[in-house]
N, C-alpha and C. Protein backbone atom coordinates (compact mmCIF):
# COMPACT_ATOMS: atom_id res chain seq x y z
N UNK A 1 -11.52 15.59 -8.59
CA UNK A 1 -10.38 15.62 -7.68
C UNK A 1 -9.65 14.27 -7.75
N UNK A 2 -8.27 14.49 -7.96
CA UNK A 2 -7.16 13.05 -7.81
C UNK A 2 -8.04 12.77 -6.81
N UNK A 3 -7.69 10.99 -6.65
CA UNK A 3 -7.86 10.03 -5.73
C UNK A 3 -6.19 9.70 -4.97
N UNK A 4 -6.12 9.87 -3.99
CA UNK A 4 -4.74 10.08 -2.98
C UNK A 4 -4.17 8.84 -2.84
N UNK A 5 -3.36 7.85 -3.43
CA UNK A 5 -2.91 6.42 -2.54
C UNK A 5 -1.60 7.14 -1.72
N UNK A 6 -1.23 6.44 -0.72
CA UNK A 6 0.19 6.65 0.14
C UNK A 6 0.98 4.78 -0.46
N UNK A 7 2.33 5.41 -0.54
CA UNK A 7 2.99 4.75 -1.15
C UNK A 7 3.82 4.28 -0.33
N UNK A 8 3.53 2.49 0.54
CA UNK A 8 4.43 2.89 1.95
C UNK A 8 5.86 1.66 0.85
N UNK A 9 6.40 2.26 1.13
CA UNK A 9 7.87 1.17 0.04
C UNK A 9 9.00 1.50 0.55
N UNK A 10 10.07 0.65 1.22
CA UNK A 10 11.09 1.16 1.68
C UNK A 10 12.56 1.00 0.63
N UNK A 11 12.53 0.02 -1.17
CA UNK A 11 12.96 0.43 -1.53
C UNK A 11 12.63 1.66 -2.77
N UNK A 12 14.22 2.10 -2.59
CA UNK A 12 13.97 3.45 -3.68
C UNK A 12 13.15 2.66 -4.64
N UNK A 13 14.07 2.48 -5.33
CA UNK A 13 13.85 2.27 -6.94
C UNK A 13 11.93 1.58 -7.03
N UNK A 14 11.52 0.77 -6.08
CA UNK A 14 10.33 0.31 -5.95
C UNK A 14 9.24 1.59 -5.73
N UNK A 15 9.38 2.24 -5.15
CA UNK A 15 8.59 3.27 -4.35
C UNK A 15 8.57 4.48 -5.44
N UNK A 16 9.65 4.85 -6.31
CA UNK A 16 9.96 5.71 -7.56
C UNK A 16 9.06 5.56 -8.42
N UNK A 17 9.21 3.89 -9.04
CA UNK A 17 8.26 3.70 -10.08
C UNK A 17 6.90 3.48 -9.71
N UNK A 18 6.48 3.02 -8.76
CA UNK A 18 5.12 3.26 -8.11
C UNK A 18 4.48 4.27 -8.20
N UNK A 19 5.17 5.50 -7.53
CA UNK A 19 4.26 6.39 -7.83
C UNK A 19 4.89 7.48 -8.80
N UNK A 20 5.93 7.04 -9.83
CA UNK A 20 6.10 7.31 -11.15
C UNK A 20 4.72 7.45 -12.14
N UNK A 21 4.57 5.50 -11.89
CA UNK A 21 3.25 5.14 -12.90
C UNK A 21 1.72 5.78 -11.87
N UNK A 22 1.85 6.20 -10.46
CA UNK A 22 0.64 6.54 -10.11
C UNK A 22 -0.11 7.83 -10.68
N UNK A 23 1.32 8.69 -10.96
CA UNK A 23 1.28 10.26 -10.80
C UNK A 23 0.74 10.06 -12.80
N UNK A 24 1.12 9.14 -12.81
CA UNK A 24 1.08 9.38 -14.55
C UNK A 24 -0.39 8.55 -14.84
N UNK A 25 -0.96 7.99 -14.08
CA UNK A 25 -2.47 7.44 -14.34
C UNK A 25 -3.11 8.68 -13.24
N UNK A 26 -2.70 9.91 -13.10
CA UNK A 26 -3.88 10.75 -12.46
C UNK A 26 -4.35 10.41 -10.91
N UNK A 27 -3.49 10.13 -10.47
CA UNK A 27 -3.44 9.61 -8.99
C UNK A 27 -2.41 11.01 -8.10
N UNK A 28 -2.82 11.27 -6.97
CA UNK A 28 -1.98 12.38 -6.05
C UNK A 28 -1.30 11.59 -5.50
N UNK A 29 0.12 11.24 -5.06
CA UNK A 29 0.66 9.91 -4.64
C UNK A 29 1.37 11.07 -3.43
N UNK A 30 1.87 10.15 -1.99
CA UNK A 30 2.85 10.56 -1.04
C UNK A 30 3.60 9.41 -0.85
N UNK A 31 4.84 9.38 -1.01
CA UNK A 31 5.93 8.51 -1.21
C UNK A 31 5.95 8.40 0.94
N UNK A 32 6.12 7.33 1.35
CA UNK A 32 6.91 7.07 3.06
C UNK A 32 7.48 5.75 2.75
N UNK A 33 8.83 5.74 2.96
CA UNK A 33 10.00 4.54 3.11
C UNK A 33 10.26 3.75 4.51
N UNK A 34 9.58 4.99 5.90
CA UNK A 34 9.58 4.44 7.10
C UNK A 34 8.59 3.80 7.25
N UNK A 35 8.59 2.77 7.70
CA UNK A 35 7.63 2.36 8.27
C UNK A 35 6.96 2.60 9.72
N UNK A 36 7.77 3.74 10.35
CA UNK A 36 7.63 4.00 11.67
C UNK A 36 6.51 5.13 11.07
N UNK A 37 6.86 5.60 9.87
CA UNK A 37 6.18 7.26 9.76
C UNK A 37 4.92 6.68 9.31
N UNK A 38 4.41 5.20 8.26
CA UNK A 38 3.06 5.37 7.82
C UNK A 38 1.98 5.84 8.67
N UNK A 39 2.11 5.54 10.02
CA UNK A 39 0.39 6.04 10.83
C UNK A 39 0.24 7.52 10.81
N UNK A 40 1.21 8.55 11.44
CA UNK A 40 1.50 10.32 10.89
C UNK A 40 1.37 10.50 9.92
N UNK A 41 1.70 9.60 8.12
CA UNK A 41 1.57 10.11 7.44
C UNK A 41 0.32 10.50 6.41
N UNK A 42 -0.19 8.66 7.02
CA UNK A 42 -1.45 8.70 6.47
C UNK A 42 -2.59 9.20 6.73
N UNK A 43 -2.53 9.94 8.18
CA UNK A 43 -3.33 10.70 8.84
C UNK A 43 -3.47 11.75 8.10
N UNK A 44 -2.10 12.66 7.88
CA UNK A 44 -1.87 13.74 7.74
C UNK A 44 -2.35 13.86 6.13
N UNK A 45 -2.00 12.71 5.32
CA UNK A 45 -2.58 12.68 3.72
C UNK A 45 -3.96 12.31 3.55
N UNK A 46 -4.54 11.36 4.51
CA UNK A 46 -6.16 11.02 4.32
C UNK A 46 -6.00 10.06 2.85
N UNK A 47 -5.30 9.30 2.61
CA UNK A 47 -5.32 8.75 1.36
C UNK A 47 -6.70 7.85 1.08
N UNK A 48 -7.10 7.62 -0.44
CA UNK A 48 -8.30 6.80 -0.54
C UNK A 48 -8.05 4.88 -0.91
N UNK A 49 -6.60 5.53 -0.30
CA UNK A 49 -5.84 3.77 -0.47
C UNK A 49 -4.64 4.23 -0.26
N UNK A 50 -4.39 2.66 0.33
CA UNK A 50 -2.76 2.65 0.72
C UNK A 50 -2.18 1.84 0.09
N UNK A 51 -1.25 1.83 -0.44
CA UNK A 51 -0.29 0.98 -1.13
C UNK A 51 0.66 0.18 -0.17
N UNK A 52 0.88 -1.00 0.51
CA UNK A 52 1.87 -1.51 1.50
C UNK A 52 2.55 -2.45 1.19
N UNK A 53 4.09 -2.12 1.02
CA UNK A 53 5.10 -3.13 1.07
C UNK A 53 5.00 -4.19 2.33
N UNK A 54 5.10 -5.19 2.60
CA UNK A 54 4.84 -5.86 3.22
C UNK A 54 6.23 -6.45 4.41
N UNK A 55 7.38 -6.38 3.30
CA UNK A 55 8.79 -6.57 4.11
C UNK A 55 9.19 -4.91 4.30
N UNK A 56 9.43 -4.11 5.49
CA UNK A 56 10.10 -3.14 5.96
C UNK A 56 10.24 -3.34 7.05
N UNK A 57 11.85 -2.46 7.43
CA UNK A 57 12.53 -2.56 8.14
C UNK A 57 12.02 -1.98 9.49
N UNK A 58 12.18 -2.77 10.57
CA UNK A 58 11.77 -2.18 11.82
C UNK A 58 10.42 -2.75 12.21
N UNK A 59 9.42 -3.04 10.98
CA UNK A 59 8.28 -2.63 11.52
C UNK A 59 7.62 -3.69 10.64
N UNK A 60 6.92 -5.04 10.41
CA UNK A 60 6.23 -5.83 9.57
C UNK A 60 4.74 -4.72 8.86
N UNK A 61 4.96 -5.12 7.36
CA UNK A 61 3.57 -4.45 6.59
C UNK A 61 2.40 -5.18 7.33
N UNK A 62 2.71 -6.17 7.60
CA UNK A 62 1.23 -6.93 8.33
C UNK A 62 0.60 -5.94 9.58
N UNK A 63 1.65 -5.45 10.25
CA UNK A 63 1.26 -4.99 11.37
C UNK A 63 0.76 -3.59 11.04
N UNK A 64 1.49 -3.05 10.37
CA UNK A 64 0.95 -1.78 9.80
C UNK A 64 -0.42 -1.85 9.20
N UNK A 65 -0.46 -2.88 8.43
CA UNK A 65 -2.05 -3.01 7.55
C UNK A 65 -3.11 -3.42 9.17
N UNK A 66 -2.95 -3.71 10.36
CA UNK A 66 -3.66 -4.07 11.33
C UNK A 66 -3.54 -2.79 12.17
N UNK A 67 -2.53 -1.92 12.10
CA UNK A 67 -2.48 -0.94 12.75
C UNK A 67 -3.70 0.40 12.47
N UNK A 68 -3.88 0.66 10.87
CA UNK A 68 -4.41 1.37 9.64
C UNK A 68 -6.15 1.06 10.46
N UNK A 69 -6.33 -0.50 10.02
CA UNK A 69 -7.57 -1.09 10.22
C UNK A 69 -8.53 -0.99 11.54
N UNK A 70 -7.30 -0.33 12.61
CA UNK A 70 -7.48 -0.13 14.14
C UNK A 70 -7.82 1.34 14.24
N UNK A 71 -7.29 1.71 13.71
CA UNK A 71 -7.04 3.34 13.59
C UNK A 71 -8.49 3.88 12.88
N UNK A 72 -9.81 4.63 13.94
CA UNK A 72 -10.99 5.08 13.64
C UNK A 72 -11.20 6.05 12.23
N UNK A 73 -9.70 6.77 11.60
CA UNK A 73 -9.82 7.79 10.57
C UNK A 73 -9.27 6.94 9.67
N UNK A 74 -8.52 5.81 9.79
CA UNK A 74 -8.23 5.31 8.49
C UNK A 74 -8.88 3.80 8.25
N UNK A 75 -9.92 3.26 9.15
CA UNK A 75 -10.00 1.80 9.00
C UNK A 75 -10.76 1.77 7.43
N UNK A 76 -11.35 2.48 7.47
CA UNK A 76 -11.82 2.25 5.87
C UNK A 76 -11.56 2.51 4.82
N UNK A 77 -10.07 2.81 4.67
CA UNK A 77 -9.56 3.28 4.08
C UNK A 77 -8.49 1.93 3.08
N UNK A 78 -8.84 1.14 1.78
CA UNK A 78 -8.36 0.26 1.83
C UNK A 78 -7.12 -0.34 1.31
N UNK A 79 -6.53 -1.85 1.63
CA UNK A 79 -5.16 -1.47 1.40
C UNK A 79 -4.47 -2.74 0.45
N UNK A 80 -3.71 -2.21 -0.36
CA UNK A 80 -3.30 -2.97 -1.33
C UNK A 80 -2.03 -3.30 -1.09
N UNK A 81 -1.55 -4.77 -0.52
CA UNK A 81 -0.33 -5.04 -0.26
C UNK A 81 0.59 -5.54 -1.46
N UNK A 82 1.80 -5.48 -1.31
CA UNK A 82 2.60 -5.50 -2.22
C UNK A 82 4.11 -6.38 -2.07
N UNK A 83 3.83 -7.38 -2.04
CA UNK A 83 5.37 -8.70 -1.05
C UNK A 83 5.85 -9.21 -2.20
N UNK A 84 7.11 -9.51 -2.12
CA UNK A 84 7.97 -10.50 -2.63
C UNK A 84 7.82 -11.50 -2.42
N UNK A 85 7.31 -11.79 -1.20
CA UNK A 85 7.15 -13.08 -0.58
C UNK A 85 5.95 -13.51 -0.94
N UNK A 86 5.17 -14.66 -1.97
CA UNK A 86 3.99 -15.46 -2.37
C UNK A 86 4.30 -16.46 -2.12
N UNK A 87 4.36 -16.79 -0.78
CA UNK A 87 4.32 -18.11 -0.21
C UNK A 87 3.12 -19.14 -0.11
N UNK A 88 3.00 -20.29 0.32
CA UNK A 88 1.93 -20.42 0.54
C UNK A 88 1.22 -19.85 1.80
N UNK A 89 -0.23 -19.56 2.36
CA UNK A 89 -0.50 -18.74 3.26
C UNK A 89 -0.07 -17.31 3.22
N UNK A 90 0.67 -17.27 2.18
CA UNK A 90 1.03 -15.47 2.78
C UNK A 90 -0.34 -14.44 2.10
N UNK A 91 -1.12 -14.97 0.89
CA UNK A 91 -2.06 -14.83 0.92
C UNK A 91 -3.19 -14.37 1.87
N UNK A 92 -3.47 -15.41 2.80
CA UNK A 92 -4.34 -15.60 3.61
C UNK A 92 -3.90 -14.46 5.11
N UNK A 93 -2.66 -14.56 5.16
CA UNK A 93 -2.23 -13.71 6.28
C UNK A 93 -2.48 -12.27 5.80
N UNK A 94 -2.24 -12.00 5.07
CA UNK A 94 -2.15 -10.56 4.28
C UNK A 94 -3.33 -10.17 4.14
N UNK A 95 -4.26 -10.90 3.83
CA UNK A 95 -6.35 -10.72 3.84
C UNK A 95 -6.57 -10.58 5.26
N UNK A 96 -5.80 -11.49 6.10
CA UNK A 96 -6.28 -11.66 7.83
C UNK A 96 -6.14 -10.11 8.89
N UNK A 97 -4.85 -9.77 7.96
CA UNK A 97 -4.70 -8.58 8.70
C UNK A 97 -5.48 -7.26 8.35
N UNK A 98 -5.96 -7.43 6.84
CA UNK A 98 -6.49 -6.20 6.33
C UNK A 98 -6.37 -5.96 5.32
N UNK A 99 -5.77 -6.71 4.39
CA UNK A 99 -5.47 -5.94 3.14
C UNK A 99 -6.76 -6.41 2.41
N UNK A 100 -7.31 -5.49 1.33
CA UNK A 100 -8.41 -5.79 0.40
C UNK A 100 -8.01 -6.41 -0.89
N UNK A 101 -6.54 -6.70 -1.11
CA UNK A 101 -6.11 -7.74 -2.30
C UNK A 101 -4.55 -7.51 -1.82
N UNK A 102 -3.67 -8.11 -3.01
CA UNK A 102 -2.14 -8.25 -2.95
C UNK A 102 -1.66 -8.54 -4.19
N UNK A 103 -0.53 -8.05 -4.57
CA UNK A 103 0.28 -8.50 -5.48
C UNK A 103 1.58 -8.66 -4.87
N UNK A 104 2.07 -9.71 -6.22
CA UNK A 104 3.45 -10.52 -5.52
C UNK A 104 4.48 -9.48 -6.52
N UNK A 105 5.57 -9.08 -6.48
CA UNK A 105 7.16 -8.45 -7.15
C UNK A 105 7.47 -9.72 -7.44
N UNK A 106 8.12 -8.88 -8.87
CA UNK A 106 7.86 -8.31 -9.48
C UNK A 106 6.58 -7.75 -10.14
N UNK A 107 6.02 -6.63 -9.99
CA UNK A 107 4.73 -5.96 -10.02
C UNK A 107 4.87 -5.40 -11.73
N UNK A 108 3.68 -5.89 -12.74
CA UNK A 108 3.74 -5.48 -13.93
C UNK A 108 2.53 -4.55 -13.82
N UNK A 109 3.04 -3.52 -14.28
CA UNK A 109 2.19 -2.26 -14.79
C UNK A 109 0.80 -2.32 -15.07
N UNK A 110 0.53 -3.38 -16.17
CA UNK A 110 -1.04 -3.10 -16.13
C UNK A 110 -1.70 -3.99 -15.23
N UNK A 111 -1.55 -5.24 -14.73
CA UNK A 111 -2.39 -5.73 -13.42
C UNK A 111 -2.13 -4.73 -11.95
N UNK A 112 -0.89 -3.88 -12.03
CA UNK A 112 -0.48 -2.66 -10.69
C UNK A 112 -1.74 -2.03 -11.09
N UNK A 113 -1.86 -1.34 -11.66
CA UNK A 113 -2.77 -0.27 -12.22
C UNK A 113 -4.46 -0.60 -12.27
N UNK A 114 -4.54 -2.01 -12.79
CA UNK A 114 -5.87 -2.61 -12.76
C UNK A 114 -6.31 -3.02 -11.18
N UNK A 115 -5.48 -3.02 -10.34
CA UNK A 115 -5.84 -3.98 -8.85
C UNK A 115 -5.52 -2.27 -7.85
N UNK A 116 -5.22 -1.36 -8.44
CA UNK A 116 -5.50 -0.10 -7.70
C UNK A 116 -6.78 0.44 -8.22
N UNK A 117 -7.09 0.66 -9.45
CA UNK A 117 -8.41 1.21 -9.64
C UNK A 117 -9.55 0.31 -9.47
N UNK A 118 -9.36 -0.88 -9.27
CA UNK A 118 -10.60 -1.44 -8.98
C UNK A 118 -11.14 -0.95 -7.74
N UNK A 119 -9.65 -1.00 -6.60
CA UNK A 119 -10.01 -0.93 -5.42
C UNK A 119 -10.46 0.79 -5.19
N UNK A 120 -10.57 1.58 -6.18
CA UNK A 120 -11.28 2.71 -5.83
C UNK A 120 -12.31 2.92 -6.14
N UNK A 121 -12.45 1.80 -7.34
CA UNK A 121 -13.97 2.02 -7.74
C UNK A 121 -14.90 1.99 -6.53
């Protein structure tokens, strides 16, 4: 059986090729651009990872990745953040809240691909 990530990305073109290259490494992918919708959606998908943009509108990925981690059906469920922003500390904030690794965007294909299947192994 596919392994499920949710694809939380609020832009297109980011969120397209994501789970472009997910669907094409044998992954069941569900695309959400809101960030209001990830907690409904990920319920409703049960994913075995989440994929989280970290800048969306309305709603910080940080809080969402602390929201996930709170939440009894998805805390173990783990999450791979995904920022533009590699600041210093943004690292450390992004681990603080929950995420089980991060990559910085521009995101290249084979470390995307290598830092999702690890995290399912």
């Amino acid at each position: 059986m596919a392994k499920r990530v949710l694809v939380v990305e609020d832009n297109d073109l980011n969120r397209k090729l994501f789970c472009d290259v997910l669907k094409a490494g044998g992954f069941e992918v569900e695309p959400v651009a809101d960030g209001d919708l990830v907690l409904n959606a990920a319920r409703a998908f049960a994913p075995d990872l989440v994929l989280m943009d970290i800048q969306l509108p309305n709603v910080s990925g940080l809080d969402l990745i602390a929201a996930i981690k709170r939440d009894q059906a998805l805390a173990d469920v783990p999450v791979l953040a995904v920022t533009a922003y590699a600041g210093k500390g943004d690292e450390e904030r992004i681990r603080e809240a929950g995420a089980a690794d991060y990559l910085s965007k521009p995101v290249s294909i084979g470390p995307f691909l290598a830092a999702v299947k690890r995290l399912l192994d």
